[in-house]
PDB file of N, CA and C in Angstrom:
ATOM      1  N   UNK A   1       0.842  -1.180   0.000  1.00  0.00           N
ATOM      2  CA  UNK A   1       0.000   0.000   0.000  1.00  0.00           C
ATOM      3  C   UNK A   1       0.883   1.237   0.000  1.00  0.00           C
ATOM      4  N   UNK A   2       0.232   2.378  -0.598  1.00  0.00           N
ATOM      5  CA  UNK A   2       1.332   3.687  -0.664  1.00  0.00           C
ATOM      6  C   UNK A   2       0.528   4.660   0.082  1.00  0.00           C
ATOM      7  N   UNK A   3       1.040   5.578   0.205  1.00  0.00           N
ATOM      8  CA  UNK A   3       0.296   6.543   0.968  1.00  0.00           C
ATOM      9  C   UNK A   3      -0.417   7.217   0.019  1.00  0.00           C
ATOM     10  N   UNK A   4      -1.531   8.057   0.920  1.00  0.00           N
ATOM     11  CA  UNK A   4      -2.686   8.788   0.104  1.00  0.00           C
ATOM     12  C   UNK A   4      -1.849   9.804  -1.183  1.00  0.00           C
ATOM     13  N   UNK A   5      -2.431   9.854  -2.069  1.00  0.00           N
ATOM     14  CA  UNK A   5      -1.924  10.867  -3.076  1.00  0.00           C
ATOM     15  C   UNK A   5      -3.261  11.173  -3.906  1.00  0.00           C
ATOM     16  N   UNK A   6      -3.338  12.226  -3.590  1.00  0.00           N
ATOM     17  CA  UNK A   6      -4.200  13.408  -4.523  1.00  0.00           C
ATOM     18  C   UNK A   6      -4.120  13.361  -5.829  1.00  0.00           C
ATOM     19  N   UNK A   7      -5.359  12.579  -6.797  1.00  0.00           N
ATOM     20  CA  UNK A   7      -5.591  12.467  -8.255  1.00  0.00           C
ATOM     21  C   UNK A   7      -6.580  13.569  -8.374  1.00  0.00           C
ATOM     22  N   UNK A   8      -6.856  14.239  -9.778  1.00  0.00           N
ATOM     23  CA  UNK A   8      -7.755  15.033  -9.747  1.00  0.00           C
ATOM     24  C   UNK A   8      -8.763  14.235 -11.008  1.00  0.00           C
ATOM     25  N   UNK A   9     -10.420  14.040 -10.854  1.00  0.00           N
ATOM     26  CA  UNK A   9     -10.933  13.660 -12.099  1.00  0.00           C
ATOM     27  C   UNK A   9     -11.918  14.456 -13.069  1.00  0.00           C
ATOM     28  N   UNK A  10     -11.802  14.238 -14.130  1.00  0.00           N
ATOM     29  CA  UNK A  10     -12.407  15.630 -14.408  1.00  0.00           C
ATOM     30  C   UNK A  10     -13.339  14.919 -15.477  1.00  0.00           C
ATOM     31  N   UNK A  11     -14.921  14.766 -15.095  1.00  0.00           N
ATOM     32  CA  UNK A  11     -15.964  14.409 -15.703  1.00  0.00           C
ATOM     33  C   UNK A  11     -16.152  15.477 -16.736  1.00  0.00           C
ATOM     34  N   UNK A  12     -16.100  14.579 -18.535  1.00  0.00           N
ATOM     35  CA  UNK A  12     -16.494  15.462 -19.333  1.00  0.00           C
ATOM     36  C   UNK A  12     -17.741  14.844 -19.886  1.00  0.00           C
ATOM     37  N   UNK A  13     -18.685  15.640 -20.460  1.00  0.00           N
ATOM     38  CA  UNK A  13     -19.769  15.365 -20.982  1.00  0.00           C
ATOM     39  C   UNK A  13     -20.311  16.617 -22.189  1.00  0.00           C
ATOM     40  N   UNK A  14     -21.314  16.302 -22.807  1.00  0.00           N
ATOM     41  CA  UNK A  14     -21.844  17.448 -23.784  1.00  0.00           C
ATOM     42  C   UNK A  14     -21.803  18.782 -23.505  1.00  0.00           C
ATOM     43  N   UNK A  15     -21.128  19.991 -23.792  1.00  0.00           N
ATOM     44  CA  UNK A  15     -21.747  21.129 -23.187  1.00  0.00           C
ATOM     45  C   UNK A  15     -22.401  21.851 -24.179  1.00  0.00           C
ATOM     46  N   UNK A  16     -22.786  23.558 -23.964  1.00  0.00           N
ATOM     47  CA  UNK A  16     -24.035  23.919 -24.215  1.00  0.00           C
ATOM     48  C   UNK A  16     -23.561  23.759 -26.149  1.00  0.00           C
ATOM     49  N   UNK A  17     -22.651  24.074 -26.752  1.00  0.00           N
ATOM     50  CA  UNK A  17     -22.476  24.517 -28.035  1.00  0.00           C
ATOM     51  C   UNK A  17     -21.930  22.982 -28.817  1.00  0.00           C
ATOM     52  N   UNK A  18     -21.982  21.667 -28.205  1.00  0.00           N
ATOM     53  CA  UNK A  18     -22.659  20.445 -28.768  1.00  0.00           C
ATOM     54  C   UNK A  18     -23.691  20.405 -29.397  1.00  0.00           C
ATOM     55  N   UNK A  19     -23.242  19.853 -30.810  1.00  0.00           N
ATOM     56  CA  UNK A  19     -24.558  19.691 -31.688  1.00  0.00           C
ATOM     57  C   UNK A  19     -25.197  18.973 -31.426  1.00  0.00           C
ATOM     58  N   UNK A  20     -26.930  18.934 -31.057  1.00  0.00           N
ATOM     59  CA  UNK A  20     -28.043  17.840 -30.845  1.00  0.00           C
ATOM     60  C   UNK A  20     -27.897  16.787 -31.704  1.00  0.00           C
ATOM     61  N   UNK A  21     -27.531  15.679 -30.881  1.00  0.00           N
ATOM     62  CA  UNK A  21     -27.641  14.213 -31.332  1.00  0.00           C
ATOM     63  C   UNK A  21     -26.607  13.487 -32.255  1.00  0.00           C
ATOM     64  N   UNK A  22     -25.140  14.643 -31.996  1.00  0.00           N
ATOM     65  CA  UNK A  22     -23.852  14.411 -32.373  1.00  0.00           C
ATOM     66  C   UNK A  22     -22.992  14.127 -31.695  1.00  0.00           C
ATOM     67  N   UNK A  23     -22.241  12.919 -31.181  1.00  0.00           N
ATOM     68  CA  UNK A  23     -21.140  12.800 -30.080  1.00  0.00           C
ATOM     69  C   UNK A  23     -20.470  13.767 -30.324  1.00  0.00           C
ATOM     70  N   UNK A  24     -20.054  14.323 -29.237  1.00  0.00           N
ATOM     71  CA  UNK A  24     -18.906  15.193 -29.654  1.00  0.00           C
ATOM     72  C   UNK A  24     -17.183  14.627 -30.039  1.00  0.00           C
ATOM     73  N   UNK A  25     -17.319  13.681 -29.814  1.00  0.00           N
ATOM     74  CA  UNK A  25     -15.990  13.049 -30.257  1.00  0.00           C
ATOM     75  C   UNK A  25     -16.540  13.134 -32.039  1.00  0.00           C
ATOM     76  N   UNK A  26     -17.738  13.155 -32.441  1.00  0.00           N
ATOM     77  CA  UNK A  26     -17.982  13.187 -33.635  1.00  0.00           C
ATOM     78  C   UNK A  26     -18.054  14.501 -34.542  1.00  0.00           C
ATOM     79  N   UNK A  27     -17.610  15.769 -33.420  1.00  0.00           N
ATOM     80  CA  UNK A  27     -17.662  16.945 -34.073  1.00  0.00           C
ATOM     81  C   UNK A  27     -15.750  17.646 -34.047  1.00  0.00           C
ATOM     82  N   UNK A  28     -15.976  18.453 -34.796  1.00  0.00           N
ATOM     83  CA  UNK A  28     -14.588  19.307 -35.406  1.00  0.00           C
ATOM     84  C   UNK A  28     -14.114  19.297 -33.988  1.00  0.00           C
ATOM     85  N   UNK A  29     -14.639  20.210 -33.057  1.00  0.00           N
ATOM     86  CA  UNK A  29     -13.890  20.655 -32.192  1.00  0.00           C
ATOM     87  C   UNK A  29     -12.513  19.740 -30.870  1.00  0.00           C
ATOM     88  N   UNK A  30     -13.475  18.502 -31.451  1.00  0.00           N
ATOM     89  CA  UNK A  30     -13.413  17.466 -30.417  1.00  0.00           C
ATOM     90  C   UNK A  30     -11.720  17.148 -30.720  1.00  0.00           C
ATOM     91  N   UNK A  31     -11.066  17.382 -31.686  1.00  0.00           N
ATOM     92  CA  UNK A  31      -9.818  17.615 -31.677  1.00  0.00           C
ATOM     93  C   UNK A  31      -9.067  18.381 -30.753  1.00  0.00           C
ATOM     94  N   UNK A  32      -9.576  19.255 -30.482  1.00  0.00           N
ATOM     95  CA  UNK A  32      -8.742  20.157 -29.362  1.00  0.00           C
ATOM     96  C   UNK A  32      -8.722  19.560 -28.132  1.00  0.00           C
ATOM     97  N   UNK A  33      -9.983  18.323 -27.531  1.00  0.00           N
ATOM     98  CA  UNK A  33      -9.679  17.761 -26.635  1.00  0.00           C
ATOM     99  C   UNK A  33      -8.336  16.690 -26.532  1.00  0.00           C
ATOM    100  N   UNK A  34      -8.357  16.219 -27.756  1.00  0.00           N
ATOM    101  CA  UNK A  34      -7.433  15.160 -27.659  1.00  0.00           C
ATOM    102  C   UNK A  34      -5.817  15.893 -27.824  1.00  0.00           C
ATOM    103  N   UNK A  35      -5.685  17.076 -28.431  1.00  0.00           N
ATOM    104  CA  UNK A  35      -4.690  17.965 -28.029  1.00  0.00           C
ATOM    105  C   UNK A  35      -4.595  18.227 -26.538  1.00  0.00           C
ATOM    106  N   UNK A  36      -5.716  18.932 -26.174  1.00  0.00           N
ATOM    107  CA  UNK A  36      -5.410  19.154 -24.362  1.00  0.00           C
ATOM    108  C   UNK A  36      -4.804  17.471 -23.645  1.00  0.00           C
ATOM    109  N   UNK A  37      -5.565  16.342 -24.223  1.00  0.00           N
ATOM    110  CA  UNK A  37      -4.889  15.131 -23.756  1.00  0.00           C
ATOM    111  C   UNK A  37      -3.608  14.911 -24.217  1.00  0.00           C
ATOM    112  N   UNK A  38      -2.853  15.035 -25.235  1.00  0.00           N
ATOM    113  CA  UNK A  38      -1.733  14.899 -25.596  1.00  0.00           C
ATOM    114  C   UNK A  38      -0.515  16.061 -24.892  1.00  0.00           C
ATOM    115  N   UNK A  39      -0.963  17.082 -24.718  1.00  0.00           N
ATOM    116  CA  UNK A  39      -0.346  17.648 -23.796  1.00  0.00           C
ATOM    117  C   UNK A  39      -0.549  17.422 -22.435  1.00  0.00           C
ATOM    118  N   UNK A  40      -1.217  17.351 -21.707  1.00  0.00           N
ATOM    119  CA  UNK A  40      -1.297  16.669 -20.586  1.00  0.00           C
ATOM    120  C   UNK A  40      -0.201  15.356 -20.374  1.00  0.00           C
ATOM    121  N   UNK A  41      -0.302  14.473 -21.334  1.00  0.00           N
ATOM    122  CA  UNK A  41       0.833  12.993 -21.502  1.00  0.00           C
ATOM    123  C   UNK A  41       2.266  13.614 -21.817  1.00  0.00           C
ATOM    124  N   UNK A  42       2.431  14.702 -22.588  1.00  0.00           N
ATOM    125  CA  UNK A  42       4.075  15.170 -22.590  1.00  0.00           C
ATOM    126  C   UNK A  42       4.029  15.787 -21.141  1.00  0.00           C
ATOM    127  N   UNK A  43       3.399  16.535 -20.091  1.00  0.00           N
ATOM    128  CA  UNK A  43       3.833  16.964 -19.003  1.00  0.00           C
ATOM    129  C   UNK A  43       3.781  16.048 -17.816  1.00  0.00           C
ATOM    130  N   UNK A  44       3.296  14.823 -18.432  1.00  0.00           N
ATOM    131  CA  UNK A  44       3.535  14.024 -16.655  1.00  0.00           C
ATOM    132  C   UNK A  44       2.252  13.760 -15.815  1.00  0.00           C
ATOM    133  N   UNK A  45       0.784  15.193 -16.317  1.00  0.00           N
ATOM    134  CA  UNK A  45       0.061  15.135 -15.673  1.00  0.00           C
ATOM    135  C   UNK A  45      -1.425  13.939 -16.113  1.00  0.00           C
ATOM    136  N   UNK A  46      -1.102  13.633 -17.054  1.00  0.00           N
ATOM    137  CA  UNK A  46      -2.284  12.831 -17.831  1.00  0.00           C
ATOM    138  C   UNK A  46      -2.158  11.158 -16.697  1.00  0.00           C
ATOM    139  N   UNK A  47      -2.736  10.794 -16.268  1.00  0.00           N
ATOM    140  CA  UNK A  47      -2.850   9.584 -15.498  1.00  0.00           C
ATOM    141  C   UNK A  47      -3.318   8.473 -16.508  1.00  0.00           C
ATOM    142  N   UNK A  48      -4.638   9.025 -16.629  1.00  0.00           N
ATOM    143  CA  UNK A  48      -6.026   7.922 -18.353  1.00  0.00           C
ATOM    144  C   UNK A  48      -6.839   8.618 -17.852  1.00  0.00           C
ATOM    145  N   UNK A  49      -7.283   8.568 -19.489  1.00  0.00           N
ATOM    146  CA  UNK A  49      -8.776   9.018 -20.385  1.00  0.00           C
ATOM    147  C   UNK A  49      -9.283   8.122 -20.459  1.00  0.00           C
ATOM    148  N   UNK A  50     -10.673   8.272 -21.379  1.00  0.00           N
ATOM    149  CA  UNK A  50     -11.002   7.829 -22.176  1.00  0.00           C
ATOM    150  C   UNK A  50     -12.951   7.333 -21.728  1.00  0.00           C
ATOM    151  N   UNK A  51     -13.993   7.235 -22.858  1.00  0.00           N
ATOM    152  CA  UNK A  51     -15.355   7.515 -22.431  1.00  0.00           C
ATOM    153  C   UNK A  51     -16.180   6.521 -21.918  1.00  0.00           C
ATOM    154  N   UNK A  52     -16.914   6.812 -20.981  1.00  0.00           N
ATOM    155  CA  UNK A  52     -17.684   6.317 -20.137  1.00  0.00           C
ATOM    156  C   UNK A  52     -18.249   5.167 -21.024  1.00  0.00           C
ATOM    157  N   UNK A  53     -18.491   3.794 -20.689  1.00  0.00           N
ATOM    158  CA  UNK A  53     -19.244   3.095 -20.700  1.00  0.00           C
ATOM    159  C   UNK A  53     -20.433   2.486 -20.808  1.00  0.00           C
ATOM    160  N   UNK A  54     -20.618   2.906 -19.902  1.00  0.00           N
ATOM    161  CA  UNK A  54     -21.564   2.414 -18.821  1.00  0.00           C
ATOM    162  C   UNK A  54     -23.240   3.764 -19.244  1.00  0.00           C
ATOM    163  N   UNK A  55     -22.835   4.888 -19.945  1.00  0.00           N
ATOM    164  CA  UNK A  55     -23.719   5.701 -20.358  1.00  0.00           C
ATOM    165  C   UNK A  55     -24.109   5.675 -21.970  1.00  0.00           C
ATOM    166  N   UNK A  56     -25.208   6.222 -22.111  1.00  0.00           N
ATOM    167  CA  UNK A  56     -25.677   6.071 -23.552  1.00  0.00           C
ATOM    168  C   UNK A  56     -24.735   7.000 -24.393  1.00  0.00           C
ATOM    169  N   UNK A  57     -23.955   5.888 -25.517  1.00  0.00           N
ATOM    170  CA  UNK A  57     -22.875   6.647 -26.071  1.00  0.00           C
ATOM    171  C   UNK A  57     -23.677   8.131 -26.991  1.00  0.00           C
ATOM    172  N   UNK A  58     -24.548   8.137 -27.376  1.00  0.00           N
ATOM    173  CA  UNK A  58     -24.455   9.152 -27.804  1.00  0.00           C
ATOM    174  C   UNK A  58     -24.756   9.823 -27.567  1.00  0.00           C
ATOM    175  N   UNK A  59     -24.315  10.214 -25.914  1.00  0.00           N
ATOM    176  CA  UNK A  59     -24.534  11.282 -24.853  1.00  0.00           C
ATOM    177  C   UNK A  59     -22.709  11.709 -24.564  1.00  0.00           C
ATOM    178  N   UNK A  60     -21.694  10.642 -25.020  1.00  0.00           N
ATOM    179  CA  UNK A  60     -20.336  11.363 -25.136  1.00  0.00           C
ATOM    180  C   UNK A  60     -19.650  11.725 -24.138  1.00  0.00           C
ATOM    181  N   UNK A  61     -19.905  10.756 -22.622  1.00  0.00           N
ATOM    182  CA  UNK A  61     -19.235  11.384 -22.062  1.00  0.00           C
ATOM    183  C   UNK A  61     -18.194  10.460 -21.373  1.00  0.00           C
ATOM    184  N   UNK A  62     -17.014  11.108 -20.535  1.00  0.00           N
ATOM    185  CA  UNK A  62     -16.219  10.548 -20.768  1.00  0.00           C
ATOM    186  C   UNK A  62     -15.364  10.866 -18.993  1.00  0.00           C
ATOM    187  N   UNK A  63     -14.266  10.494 -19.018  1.00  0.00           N
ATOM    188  CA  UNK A  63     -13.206  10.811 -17.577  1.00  0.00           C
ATOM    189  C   UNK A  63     -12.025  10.781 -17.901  1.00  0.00           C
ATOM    190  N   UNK A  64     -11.124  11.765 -17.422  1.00  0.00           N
ATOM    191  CA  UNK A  64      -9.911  11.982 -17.483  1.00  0.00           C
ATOM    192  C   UNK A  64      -9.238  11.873 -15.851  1.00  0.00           C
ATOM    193  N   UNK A  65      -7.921  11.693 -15.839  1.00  0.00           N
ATOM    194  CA  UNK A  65      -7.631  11.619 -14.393  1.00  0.00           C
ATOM    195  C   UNK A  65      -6.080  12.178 -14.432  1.00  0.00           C
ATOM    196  N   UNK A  66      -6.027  13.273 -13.704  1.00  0.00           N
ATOM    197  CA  UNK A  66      -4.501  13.950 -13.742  1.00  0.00           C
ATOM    198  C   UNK A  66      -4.119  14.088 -12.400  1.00  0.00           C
ATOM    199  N   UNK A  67      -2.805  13.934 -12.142  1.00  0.00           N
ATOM    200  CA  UNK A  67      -1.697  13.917 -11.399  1.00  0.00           C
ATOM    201  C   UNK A  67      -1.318  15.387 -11.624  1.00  0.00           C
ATOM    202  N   UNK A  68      -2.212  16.373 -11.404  1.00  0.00           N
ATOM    203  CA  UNK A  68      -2.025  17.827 -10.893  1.00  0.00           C
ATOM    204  C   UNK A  68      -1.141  18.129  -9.728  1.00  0.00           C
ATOM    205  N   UNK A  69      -0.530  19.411  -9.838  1.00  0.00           N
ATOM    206  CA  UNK A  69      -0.156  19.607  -7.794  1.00  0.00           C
ATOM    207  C   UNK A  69      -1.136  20.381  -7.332  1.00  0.00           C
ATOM    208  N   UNK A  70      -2.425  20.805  -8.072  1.00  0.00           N
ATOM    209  CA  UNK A  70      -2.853  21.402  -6.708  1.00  0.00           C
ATOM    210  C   UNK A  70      -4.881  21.409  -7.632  1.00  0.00           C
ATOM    211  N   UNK A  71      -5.727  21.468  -6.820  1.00  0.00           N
ATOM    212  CA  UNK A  71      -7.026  21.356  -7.162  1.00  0.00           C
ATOM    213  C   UNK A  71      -7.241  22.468  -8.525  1.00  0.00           C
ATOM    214  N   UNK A  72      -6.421  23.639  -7.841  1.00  0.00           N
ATOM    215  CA  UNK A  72      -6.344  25.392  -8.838  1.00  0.00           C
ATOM    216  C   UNK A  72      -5.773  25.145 -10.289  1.00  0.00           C
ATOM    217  N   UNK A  73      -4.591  23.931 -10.049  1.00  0.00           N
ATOM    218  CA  UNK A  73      -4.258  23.997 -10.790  1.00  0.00           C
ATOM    219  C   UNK A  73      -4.719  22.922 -11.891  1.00  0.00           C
ATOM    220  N   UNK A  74      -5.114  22.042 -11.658  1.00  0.00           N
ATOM    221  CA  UNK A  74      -6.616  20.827 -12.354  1.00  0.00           C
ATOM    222  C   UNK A  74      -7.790  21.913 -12.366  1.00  0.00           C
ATOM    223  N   UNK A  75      -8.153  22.260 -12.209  1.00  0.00           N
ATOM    224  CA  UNK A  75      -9.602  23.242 -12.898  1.00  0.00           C
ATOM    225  C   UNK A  75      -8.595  24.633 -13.280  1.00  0.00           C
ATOM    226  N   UNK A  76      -7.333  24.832 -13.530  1.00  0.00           N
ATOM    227  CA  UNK A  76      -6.896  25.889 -15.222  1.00  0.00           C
ATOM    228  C   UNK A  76      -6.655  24.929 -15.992  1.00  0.00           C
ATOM    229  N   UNK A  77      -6.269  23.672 -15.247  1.00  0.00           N
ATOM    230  CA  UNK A  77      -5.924  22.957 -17.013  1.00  0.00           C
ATOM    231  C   UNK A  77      -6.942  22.333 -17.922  1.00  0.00           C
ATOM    232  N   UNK A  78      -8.323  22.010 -16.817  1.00  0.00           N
ATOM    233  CA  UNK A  78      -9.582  21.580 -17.263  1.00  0.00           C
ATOM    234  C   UNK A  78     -10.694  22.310 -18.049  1.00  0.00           C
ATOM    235  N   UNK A  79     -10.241  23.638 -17.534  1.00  0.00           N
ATOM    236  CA  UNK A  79     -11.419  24.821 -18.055  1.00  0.00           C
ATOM    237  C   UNK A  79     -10.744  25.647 -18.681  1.00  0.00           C
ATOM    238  N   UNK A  80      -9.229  25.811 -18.599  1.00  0.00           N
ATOM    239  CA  UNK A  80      -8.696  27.004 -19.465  1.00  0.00           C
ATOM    240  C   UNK A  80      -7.770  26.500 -20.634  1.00  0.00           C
ATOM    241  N   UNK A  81      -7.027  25.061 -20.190  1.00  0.00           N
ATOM    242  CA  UNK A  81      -5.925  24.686 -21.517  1.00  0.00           C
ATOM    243  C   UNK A  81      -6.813  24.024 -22.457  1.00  0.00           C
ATOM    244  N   UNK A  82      -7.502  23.448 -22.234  1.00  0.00           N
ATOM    245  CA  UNK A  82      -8.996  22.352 -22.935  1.00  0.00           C
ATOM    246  C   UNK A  82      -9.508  23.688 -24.077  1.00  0.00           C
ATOM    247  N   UNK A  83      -9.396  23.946 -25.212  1.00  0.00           N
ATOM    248  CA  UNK A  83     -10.325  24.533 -26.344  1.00  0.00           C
ATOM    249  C   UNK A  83     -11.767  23.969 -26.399  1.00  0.00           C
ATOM    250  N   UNK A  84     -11.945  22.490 -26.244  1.00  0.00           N
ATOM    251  CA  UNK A  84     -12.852  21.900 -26.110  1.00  0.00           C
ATOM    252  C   UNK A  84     -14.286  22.351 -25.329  1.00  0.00           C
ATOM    253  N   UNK A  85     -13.328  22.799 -23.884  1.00  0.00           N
ATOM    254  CA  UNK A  85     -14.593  23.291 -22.827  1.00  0.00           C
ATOM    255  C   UNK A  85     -14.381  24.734 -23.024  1.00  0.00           C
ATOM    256  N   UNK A  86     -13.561  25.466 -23.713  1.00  0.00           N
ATOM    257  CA  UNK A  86     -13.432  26.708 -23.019  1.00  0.00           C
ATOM    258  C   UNK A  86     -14.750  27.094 -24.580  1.00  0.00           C
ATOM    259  N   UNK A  87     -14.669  26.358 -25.485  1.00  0.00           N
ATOM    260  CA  UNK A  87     -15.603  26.763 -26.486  1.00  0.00           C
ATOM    261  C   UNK A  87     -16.779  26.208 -26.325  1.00  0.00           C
ATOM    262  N   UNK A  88     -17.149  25.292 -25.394  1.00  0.00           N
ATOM    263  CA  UNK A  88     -18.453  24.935 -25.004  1.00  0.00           C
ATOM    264  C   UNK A  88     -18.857  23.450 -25.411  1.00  0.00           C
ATOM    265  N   UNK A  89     -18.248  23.301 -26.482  1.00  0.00           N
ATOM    266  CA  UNK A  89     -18.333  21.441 -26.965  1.00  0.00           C
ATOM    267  C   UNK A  89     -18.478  20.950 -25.869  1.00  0.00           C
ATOM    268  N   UNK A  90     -17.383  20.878 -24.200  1.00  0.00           N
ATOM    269  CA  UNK A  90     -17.421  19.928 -23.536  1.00  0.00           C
ATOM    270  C   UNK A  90     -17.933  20.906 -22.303  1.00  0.00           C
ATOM    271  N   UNK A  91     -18.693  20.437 -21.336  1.00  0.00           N
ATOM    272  CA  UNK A  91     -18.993  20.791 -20.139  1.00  0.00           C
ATOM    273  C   UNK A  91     -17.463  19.909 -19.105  1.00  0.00           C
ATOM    274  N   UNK A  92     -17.329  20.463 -18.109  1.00  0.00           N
ATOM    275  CA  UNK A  92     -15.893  19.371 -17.219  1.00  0.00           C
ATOM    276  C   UNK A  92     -16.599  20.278 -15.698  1.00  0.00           C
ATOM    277  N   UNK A  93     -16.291  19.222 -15.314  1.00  0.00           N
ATOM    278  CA  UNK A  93     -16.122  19.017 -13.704  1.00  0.00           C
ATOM    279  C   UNK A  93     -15.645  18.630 -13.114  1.00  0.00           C
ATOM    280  N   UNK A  94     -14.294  19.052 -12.214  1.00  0.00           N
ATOM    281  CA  UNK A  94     -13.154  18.600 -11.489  1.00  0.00           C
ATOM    282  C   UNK A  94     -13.421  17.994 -10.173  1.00  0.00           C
ATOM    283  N   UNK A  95     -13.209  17.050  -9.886  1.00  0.00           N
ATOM    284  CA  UNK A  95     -13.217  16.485  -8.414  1.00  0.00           C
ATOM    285  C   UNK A  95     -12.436  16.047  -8.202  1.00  0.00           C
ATOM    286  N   UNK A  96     -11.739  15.973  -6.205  1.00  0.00           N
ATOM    287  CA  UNK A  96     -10.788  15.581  -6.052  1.00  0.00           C
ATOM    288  C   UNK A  96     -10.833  14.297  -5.215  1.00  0.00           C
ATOM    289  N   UNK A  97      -9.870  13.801  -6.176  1.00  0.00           N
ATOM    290  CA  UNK A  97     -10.085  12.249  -5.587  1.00  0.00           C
ATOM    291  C   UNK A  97      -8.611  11.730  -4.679  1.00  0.00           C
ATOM    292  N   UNK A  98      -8.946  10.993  -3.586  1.00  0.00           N
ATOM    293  CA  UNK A  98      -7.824  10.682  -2.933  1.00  0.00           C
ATOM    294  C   UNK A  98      -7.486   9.657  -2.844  1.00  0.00           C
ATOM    295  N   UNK A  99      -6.879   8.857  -3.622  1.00  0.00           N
ATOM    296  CA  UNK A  99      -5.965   7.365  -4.050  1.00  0.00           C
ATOM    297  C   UNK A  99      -5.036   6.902  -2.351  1.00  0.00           C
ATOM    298  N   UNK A 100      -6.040   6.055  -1.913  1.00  0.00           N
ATOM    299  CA  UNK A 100      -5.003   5.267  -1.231  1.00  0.00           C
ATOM    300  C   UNK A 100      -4.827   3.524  -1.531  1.00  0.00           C
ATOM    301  N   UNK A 101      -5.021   3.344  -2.624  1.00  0.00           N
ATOM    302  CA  UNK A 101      -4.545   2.258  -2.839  1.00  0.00           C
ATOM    303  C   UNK A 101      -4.519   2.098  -4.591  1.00  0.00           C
ATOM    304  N   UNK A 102      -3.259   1.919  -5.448  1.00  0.00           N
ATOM    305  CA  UNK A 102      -3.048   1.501  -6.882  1.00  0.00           C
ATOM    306  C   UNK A 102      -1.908   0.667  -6.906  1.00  0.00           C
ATOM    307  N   UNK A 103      -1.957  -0.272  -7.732  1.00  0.00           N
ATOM    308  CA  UNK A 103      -0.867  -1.030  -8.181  1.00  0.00           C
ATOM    309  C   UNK A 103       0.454  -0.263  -8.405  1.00  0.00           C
ATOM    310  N   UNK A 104      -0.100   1.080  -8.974  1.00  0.00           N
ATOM    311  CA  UNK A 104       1.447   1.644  -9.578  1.00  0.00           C
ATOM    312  C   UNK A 104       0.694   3.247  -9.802  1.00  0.00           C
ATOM    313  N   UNK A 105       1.721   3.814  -9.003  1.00  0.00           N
ATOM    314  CA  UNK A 105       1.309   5.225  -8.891  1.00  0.00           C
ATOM    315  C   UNK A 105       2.487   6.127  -9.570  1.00  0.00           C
ATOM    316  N   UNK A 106       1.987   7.071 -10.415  1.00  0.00           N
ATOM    317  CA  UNK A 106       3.014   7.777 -11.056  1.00  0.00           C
ATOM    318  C   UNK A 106       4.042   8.815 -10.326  1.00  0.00           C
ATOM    319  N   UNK A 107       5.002   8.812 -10.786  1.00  0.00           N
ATOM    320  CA  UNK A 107       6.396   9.677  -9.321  1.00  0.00           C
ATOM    321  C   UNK A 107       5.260  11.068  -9.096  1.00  0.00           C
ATOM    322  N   UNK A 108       5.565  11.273  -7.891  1.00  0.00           N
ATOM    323  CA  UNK A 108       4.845  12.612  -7.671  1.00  0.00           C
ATOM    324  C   UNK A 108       5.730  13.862  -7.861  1.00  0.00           C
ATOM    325  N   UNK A 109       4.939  14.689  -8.825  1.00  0.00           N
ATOM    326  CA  UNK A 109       5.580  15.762  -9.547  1.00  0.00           C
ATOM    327  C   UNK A 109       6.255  16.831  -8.168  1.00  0.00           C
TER     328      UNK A 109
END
């Protein structure tokens, strides 16, 4: 077991400027998310993506999980580096989650 370490998760789903009855992984913009994810993976902070299951896919939504240092700083990278949400395609909601138990936890930044 490792000690507690602070993940941040950041629930994405449709937001208001999603086209009706278009995944948004199925629209233009939805590129800029997978940019905000690819940068996230060159800085260390990207943990895993990738979309919900368990919900009706063509509702699009999805979870990301970053190895942030601080809550402030997971909701600028969620709401301000993301083109995705800052243009409305994606709605995000940051919560902080506290990991005390993973197989393999990434070095803490």
């Amino acid at each position: 077991m490792t000690r507690p370490r602070l993940w941040f998760l950041l629930h994405h789903r449709p937001g208001p400027a999603a086209e009706p009855g278009v995944r948004p992984m199925d629209q233009p913009l939805f590129a800029e998310h997978l940019a905000f994810l690819r940068r996230r993976a060159e800085d260390g902070t990207l943990v895993a993506a990738g979309p919900l299951e368990d919900t009706d896919t063509r509702e699009g939504e999805g979870i990301t999980i970053l190895a942030a240092a601080t809550l402030e700083e997971a909701r600028r990278l969620a709401e301000q580096d993301d083109e995705s949400v800052r243009s409305g395609l994606l709605a995000v909601t940051v919560r902080t989650w506290t990991v005390v138990m993973a197989p393999v936890l990434p070095p803490e930044g």
